[in-house]
PDB file of N, CA and C in Angstrom:
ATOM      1  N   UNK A   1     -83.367 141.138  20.715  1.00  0.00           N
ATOM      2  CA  UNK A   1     -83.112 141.960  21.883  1.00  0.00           C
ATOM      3  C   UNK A   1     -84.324 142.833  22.215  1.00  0.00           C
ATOM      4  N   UNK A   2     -85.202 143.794  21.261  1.00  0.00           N
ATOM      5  CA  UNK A   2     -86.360 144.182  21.345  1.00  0.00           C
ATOM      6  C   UNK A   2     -86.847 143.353  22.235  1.00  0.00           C
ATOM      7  N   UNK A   3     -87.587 142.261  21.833  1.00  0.00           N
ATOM      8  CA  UNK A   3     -88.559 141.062  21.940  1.00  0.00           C
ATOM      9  C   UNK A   3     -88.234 140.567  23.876  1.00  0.00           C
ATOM     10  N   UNK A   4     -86.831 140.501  24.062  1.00  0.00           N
ATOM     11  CA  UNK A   4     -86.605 140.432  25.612  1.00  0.00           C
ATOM     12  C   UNK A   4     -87.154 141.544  26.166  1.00  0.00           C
ATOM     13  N   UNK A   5     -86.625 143.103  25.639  1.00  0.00           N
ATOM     14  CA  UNK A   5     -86.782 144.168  26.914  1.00  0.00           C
ATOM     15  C   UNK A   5     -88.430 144.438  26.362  1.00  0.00           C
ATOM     16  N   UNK A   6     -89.615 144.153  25.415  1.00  0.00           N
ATOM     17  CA  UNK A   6     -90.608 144.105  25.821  1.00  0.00           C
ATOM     18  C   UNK A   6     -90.974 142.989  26.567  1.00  0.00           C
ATOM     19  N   UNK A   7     -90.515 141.820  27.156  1.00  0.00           N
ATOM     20  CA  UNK A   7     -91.040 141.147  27.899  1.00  0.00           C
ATOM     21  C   UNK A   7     -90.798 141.562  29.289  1.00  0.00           C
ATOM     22  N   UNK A   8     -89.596 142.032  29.483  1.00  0.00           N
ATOM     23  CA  UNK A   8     -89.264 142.546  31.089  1.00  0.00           C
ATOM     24  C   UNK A   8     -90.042 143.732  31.084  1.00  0.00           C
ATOM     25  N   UNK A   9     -89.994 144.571  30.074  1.00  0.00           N
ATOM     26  CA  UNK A   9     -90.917 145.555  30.461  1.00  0.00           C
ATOM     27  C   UNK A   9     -92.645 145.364  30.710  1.00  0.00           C
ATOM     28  N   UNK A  10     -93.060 144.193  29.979  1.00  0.00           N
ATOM     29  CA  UNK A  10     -94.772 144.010  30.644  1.00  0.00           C
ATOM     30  C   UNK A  10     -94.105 143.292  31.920  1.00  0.00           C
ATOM     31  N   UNK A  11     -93.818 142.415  32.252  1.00  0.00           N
ATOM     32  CA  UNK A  11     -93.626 141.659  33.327  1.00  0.00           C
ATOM     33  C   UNK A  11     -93.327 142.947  34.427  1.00  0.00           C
ATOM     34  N   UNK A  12     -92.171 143.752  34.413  1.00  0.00           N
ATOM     35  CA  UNK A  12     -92.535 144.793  35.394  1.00  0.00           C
ATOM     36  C   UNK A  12     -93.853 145.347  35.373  1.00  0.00           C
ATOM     37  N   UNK A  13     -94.390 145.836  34.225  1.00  0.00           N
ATOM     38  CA  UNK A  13     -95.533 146.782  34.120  1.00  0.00           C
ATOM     39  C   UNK A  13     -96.575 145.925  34.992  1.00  0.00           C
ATOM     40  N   UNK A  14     -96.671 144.210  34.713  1.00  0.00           N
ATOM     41  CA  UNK A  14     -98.026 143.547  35.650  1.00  0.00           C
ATOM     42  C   UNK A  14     -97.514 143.416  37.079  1.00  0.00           C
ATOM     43  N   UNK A  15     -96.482 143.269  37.434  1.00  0.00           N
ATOM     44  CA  UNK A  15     -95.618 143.098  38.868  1.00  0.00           C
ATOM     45  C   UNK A  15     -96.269 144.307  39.614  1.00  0.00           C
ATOM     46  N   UNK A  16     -95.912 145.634  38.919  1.00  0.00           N
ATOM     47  CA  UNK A  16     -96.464 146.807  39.632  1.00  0.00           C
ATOM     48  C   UNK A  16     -97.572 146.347  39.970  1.00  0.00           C
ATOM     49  N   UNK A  17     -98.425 146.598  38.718  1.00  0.00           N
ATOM     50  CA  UNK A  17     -99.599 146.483  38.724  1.00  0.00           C
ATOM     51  C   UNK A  17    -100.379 145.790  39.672  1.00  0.00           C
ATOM     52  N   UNK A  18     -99.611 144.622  40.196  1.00  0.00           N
ATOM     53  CA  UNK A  18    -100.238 143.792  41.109  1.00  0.00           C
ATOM     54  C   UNK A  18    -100.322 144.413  42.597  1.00  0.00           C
ATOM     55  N   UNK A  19     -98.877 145.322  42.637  1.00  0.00           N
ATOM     56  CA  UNK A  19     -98.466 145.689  44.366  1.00  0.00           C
ATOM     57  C   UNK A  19     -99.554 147.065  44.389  1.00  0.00           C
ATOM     58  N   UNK A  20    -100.094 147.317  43.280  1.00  0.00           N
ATOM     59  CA  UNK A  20    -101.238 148.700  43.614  1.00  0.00           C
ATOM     60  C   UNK A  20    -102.119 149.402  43.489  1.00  0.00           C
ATOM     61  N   UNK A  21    -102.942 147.654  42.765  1.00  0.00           N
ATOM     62  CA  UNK A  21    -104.300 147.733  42.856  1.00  0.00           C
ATOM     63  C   UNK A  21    -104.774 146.038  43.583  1.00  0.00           C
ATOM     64  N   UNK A  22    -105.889 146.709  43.981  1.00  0.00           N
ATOM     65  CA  UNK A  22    -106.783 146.064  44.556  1.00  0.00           C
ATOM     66  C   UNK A  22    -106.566 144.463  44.516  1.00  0.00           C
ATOM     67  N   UNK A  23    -106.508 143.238  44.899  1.00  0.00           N
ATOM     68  CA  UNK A  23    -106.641 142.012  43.807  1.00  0.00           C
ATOM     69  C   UNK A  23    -107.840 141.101  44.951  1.00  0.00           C
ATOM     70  N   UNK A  24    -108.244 140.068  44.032  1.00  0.00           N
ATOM     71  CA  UNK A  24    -109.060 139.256  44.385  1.00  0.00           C
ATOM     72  C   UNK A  24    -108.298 138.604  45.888  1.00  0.00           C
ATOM     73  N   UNK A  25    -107.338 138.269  45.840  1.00  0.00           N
ATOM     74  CA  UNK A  25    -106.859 137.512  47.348  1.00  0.00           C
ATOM     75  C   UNK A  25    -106.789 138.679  48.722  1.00  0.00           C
ATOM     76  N   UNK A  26    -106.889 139.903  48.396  1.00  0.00           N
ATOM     77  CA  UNK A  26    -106.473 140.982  49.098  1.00  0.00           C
ATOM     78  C   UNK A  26    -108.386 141.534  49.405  1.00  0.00           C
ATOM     79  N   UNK A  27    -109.566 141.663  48.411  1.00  0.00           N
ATOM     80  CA  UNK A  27    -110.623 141.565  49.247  1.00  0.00           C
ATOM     81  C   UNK A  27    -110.966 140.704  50.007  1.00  0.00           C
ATOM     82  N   UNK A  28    -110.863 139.561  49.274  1.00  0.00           N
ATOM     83  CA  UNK A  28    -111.289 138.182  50.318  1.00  0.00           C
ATOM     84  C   UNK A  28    -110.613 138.501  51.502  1.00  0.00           C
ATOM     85  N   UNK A  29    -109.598 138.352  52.047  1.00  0.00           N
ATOM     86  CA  UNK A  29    -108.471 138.606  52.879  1.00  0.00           C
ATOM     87  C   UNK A  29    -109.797 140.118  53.696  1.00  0.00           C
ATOM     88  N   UNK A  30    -109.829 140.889  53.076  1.00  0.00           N
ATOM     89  CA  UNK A  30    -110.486 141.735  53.619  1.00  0.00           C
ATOM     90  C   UNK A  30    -111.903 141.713  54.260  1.00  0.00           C
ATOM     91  N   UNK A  31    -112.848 140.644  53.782  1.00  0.00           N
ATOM     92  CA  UNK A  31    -113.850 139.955  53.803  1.00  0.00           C
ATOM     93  C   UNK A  31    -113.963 139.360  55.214  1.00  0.00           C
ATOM     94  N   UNK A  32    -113.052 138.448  55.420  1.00  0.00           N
ATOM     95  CA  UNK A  32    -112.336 137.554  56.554  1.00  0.00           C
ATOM     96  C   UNK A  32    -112.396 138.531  57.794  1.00  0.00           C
ATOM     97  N   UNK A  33    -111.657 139.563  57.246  1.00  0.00           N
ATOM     98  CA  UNK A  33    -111.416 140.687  58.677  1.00  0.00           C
ATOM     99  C   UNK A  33    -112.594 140.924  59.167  1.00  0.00           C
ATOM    100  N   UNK A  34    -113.379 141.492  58.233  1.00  0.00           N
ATOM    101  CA  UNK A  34    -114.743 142.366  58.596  1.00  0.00           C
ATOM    102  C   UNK A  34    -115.736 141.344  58.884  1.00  0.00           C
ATOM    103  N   UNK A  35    -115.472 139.905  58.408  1.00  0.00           N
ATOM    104  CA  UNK A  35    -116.779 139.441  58.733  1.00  0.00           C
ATOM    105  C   UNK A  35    -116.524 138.269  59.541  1.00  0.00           C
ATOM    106  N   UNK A  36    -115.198 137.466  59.981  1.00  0.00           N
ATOM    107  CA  UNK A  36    -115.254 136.670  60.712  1.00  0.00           C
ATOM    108  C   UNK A  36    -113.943 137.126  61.849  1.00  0.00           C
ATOM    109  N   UNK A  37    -114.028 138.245  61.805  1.00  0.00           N
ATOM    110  CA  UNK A  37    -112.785 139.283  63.276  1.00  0.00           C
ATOM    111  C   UNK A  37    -111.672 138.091  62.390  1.00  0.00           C
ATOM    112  N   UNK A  38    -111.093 137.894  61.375  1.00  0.00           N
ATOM    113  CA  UNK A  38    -109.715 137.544  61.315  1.00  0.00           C
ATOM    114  C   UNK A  38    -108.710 138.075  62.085  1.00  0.00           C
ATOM    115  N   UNK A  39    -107.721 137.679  62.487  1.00  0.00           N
ATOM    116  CA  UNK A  39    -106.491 137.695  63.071  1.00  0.00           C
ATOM    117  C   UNK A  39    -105.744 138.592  61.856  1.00  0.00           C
ATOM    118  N   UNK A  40    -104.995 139.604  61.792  1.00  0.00           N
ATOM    119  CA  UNK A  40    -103.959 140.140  60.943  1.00  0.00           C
ATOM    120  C   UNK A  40    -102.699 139.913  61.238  1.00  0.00           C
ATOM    121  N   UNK A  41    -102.035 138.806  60.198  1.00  0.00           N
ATOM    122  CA  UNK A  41    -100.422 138.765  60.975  1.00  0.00           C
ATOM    123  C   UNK A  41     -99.762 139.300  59.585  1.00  0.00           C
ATOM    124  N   UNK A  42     -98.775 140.095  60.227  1.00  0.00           N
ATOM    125  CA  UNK A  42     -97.778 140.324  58.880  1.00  0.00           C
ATOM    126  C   UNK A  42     -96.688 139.957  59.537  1.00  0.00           C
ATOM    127  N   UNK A  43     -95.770 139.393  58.371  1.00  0.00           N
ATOM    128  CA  UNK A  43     -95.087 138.080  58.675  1.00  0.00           C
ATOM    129  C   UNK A  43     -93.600 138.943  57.967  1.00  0.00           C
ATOM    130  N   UNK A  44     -93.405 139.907  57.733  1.00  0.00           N
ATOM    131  CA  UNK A  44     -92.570 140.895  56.862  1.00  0.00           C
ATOM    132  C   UNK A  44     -91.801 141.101  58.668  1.00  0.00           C
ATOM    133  N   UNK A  45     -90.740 141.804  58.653  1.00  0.00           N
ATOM    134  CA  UNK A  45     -89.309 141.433  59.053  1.00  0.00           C
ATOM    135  C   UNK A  45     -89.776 142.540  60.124  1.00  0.00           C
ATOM    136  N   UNK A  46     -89.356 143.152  61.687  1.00  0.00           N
ATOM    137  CA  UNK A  46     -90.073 143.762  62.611  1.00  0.00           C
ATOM    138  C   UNK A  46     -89.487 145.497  61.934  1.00  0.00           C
ATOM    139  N   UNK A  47     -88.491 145.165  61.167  1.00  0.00           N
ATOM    140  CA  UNK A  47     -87.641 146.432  60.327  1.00  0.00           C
ATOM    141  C   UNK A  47     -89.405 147.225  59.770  1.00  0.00           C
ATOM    142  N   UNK A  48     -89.430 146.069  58.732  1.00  0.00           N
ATOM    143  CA  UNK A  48     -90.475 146.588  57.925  1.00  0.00           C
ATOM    144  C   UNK A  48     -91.889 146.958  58.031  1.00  0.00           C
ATOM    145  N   UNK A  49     -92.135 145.952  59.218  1.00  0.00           N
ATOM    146  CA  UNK A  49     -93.283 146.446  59.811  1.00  0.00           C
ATOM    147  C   UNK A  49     -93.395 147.925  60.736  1.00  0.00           C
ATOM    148  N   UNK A  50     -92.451 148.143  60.911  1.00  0.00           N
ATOM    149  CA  UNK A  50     -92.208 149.694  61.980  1.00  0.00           C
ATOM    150  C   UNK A  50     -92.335 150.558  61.126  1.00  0.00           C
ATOM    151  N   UNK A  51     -91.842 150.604  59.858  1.00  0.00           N
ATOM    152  CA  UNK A  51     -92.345 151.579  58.047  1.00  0.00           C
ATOM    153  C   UNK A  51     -93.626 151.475  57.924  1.00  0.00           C
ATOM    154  N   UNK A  52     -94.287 150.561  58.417  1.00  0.00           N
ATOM    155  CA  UNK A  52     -95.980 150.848  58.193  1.00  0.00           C
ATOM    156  C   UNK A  52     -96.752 149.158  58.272  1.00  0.00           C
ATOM    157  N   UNK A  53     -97.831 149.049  58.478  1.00  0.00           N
ATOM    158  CA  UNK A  53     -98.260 148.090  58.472  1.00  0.00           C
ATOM    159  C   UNK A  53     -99.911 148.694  58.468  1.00  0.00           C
ATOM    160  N   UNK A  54    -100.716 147.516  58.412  1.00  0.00           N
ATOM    161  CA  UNK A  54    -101.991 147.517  57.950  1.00  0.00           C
ATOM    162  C   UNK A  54    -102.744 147.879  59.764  1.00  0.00           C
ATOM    163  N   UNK A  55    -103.495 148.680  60.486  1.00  0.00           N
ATOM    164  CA  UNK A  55    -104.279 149.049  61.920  1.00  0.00           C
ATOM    165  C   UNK A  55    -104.934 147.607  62.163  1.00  0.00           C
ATOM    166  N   UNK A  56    -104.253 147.113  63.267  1.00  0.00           N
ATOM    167  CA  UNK A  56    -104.347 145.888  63.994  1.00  0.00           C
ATOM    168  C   UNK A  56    -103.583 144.901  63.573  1.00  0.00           C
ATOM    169  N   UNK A  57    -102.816 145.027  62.635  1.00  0.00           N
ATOM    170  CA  UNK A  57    -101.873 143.539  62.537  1.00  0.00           C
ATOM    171  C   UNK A  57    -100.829 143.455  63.145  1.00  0.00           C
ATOM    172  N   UNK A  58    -100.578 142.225  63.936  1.00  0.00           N
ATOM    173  CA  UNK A  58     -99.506 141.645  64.518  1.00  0.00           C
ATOM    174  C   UNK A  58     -98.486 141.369  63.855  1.00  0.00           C
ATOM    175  N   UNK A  59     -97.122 141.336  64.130  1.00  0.00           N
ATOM    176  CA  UNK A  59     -95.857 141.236  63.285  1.00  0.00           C
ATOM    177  C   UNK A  59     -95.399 139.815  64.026  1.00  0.00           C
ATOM    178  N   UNK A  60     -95.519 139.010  63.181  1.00  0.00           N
ATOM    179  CA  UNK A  60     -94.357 137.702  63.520  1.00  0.00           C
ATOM    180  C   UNK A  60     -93.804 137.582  62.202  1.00  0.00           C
ATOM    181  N   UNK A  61     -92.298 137.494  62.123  1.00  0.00           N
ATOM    182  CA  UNK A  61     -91.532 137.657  60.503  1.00  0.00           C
ATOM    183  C   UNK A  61     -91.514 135.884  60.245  1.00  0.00           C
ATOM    184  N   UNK A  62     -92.009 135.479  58.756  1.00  0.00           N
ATOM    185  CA  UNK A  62     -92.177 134.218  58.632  1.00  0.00           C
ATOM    186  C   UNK A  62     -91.517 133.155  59.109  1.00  0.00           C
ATOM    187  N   UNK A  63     -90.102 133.325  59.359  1.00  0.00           N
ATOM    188  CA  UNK A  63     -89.656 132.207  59.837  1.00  0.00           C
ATOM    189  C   UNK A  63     -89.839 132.177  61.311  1.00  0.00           C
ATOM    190  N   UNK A  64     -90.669 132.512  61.942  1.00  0.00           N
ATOM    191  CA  UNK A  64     -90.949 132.785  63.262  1.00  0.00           C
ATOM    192  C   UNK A  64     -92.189 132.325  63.565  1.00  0.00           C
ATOM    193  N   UNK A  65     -93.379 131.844  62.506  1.00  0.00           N
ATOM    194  CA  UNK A  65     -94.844 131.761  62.655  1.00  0.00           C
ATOM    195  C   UNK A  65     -94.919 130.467  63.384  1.00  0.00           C
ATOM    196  N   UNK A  66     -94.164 129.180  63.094  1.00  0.00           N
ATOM    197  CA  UNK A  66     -94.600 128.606  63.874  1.00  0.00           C
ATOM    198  C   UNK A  66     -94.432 128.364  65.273  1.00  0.00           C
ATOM    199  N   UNK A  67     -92.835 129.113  65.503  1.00  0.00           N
ATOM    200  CA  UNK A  67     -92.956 129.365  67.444  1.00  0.00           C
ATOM    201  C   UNK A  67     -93.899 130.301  67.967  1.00  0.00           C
ATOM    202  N   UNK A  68     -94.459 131.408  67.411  1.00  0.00           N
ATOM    203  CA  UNK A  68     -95.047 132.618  67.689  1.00  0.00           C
ATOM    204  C   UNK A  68     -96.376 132.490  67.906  1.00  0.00           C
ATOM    205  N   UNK A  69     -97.028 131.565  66.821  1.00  0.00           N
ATOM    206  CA  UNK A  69     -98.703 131.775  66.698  1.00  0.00           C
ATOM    207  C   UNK A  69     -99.266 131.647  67.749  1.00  0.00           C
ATOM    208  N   UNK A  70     -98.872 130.444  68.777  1.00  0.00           N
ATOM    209  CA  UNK A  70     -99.871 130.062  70.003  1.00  0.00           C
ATOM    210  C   UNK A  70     -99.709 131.353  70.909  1.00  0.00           C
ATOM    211  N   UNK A  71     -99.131 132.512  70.802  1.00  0.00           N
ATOM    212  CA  UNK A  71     -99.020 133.654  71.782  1.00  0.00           C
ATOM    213  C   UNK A  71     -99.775 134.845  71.488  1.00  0.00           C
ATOM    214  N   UNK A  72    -100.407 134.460  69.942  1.00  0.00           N
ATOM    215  CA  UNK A  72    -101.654 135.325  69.387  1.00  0.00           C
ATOM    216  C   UNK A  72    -103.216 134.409  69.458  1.00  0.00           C
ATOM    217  N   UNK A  73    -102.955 133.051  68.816  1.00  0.00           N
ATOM    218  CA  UNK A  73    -104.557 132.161  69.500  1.00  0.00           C
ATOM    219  C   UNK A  73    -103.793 130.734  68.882  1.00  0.00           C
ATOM    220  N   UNK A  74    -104.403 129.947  69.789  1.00  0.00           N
ATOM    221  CA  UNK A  74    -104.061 128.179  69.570  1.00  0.00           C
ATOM    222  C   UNK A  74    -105.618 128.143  69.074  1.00  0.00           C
ATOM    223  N   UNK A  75    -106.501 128.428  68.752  1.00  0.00           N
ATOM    224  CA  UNK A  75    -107.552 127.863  68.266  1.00  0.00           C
ATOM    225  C   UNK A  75    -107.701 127.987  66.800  1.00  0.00           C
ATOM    226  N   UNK A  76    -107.876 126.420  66.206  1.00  0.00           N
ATOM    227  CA  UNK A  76    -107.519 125.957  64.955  1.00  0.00           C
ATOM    228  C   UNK A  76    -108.426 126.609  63.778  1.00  0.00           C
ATOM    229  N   UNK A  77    -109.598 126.926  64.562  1.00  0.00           N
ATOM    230  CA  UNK A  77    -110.766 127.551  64.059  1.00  0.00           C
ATOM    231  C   UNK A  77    -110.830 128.940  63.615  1.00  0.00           C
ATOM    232  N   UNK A  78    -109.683 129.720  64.193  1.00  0.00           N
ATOM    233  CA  UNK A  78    -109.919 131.432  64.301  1.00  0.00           C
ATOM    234  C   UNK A  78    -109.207 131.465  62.510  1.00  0.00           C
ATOM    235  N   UNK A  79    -109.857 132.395  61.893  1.00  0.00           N
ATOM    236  CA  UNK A  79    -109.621 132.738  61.013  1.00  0.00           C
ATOM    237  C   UNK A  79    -108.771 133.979  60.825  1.00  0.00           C
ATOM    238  N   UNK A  80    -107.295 134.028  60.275  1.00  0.00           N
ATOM    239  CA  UNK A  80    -106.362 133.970  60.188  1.00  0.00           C
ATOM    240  C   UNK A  80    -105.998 134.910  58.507  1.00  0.00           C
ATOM    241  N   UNK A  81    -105.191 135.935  58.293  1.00  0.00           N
ATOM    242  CA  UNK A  81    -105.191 136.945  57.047  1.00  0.00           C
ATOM    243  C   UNK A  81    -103.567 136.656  57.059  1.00  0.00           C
ATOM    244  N   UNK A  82    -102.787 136.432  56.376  1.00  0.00           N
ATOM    245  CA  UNK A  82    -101.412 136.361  56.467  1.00  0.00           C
ATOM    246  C   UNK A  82    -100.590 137.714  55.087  1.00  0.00           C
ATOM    247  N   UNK A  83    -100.518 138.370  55.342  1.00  0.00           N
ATOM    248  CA  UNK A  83     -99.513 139.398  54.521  1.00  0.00           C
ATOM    249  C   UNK A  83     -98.336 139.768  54.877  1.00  0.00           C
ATOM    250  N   UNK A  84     -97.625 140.015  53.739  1.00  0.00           N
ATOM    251  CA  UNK A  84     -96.135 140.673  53.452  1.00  0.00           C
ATOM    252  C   UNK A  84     -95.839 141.686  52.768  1.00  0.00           C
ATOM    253  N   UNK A  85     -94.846 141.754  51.786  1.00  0.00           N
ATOM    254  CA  UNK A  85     -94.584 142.523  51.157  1.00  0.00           C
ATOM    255  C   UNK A  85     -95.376 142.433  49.793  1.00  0.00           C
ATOM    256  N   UNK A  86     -95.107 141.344  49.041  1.00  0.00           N
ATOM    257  CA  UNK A  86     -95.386 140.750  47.524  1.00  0.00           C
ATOM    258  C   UNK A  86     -96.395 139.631  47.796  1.00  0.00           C
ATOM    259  N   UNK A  87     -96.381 138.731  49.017  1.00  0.00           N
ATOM    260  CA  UNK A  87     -97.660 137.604  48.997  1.00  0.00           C
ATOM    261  C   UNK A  87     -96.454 136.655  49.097  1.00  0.00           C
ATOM    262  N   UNK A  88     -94.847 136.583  48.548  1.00  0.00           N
ATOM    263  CA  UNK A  88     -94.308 134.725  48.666  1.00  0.00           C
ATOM    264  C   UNK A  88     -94.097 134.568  50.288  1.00  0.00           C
ATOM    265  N   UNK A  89     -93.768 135.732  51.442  1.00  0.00           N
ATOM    266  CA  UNK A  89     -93.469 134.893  52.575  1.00  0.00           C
ATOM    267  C   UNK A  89     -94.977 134.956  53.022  1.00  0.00           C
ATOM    268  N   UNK A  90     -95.963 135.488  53.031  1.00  0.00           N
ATOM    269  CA  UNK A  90     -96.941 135.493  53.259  1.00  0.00           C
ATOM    270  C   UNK A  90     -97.558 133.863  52.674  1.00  0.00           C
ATOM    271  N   UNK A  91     -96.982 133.569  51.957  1.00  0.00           N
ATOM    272  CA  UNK A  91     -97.601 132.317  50.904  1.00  0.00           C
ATOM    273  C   UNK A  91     -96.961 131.260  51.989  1.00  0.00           C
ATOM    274  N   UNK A  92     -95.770 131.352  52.313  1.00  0.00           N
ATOM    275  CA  UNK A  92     -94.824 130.386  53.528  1.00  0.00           C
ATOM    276  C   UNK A  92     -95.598 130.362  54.496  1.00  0.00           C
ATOM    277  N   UNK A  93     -95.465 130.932  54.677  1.00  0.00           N
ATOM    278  CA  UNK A  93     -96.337 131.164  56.467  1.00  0.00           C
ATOM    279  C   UNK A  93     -97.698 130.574  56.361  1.00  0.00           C
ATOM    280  N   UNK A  94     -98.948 130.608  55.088  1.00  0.00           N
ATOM    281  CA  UNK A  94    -100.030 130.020  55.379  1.00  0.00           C
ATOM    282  C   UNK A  94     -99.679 128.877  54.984  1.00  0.00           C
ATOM    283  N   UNK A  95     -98.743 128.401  54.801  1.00  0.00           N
ATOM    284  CA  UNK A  95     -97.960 126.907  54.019  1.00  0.00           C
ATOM    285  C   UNK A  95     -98.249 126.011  55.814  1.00  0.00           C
ATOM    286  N   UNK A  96     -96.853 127.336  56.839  1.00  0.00           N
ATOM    287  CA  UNK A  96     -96.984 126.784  58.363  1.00  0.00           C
ATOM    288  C   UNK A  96     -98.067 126.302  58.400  1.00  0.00           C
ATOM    289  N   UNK A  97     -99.085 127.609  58.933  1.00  0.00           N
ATOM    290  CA  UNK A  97    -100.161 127.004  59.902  1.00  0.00           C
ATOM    291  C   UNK A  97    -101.310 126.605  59.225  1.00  0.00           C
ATOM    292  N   UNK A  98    -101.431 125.915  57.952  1.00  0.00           N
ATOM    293  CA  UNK A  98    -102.186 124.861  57.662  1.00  0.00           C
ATOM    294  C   UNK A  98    -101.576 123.586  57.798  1.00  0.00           C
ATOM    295  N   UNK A  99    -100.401 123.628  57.982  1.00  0.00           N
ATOM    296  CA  UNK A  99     -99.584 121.961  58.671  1.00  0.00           C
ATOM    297  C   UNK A  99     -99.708 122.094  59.614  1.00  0.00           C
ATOM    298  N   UNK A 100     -99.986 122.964  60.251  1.00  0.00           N
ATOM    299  CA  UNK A 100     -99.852 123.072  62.044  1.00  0.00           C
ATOM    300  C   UNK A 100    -101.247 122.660  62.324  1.00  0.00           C
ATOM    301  N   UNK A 101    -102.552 122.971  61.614  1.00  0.00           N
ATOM    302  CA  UNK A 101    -103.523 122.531  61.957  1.00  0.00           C
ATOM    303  C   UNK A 101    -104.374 123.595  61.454  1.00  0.00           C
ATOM    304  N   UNK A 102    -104.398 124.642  61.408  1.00  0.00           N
ATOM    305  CA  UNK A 102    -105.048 125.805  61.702  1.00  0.00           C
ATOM    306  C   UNK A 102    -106.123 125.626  60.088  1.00  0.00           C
ATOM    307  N   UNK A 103    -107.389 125.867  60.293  1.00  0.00           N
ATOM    308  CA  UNK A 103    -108.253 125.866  58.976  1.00  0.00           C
ATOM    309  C   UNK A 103    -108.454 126.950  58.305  1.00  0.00           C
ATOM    310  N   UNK A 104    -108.361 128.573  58.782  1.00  0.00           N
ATOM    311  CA  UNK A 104    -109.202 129.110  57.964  1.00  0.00           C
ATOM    312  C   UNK A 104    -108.373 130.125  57.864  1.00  0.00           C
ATOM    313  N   UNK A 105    -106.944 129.799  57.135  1.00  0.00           N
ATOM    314  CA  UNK A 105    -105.811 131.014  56.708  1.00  0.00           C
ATOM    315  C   UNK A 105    -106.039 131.197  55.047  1.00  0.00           C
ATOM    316  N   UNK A 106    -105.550 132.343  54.940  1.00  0.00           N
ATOM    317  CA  UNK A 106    -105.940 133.376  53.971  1.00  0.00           C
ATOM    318  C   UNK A 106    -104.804 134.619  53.709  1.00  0.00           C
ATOM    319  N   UNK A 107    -104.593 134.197  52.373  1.00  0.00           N
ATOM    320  CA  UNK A 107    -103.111 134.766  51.811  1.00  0.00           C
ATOM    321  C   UNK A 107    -103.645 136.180  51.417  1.00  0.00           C
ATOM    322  N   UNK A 108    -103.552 137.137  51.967  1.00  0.00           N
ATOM    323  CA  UNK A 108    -103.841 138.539  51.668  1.00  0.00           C
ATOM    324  C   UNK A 108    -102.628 138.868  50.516  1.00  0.00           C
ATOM    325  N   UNK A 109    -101.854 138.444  50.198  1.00  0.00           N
ATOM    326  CA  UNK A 109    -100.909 139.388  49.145  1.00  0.00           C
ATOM    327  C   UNK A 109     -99.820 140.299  50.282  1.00  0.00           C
ATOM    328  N   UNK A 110     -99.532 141.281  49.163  1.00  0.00           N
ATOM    329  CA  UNK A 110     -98.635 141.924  49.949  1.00  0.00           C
ATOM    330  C   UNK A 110     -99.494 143.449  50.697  1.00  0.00           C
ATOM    331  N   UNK A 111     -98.481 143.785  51.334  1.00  0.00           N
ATOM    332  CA  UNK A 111     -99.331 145.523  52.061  1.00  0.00           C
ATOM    333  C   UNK A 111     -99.831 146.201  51.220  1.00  0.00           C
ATOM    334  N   UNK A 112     -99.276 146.539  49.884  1.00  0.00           N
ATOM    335  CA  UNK A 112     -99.697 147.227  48.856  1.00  0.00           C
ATOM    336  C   UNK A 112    -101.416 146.882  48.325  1.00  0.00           C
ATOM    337  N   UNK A 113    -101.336 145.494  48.311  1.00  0.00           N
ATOM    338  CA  UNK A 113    -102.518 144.804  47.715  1.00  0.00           C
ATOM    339  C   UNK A 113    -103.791 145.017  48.946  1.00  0.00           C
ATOM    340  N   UNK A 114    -103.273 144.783  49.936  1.00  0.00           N
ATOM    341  CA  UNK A 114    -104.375 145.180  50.824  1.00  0.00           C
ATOM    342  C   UNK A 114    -104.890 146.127  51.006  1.00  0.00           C
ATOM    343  N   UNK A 115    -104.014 147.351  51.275  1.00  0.00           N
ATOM    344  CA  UNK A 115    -104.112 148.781  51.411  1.00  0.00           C
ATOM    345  C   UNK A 115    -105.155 148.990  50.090  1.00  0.00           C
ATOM    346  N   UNK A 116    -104.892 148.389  48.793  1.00  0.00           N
ATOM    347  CA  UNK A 116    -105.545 149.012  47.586  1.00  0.00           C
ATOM    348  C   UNK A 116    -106.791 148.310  47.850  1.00  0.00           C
ATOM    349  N   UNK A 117    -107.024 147.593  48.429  1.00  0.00           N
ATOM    350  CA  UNK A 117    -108.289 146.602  48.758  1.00  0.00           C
ATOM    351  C   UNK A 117    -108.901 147.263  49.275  1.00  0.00           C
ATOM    352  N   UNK A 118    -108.932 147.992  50.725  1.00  0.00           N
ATOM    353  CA  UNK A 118    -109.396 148.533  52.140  1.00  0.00           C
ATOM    354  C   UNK A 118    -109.917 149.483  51.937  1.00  0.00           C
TER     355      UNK A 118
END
């Protein structure tokens, strides 16, 4: 019983850890912005985005990315930052629009991870 609640307890302790510092997918992601004008979509629910979001990102909630995108850019080329909360619907959504066509999407993680990035 020990041996379980130290495993849930690191597994929370790295979970945090992940939502509030910095991580490698969340500079890159940041990289993108500053150096090729990426697109910012956060793909988190219009609830959650009104609690805060990252200065300039667009809200389409993931199950929405692929009716939505062509009303932000149809060009396959524009490079593209996708965040959420934790990084999994964010992970969906660059799942979309690399089937849709689009080349140069980029899984920022969640808000936390970016914010600690920026």
């Amino acid at each position: 019983m020990k041996s379980l609640a130290k495993i849930i307890g690191l597994a929370l302790l790295l979970s945090y850890s992940a939502l509030g510092h910095a991580t490698e997918r969340a500079e890159q992601a940041w990289n993108a912005i500053q150096q090729q004008q990426a697109l910012i979509l956060d793909v988190r629910s219009q609830a959650e985005f009104q609690q805060g979001h990252l200065a300039g990102a667009h809200n389409i909630p993931h199950t929405q990315v692929a009716q939505q995108i062509n009303h932000l850019t149809k060009d396959k080329e524009q490079a593209i930052v996708v965040y959420c909360r934790s990084g999994n619907r964010s992970s969906y959504a660059l799942q979309v629009l690399e089937a849709m066509g689009y080349k140069h999407v980029l899984n920022g993680g969640g808000l936390n991870e970016m914010q600690a990035a920026q």
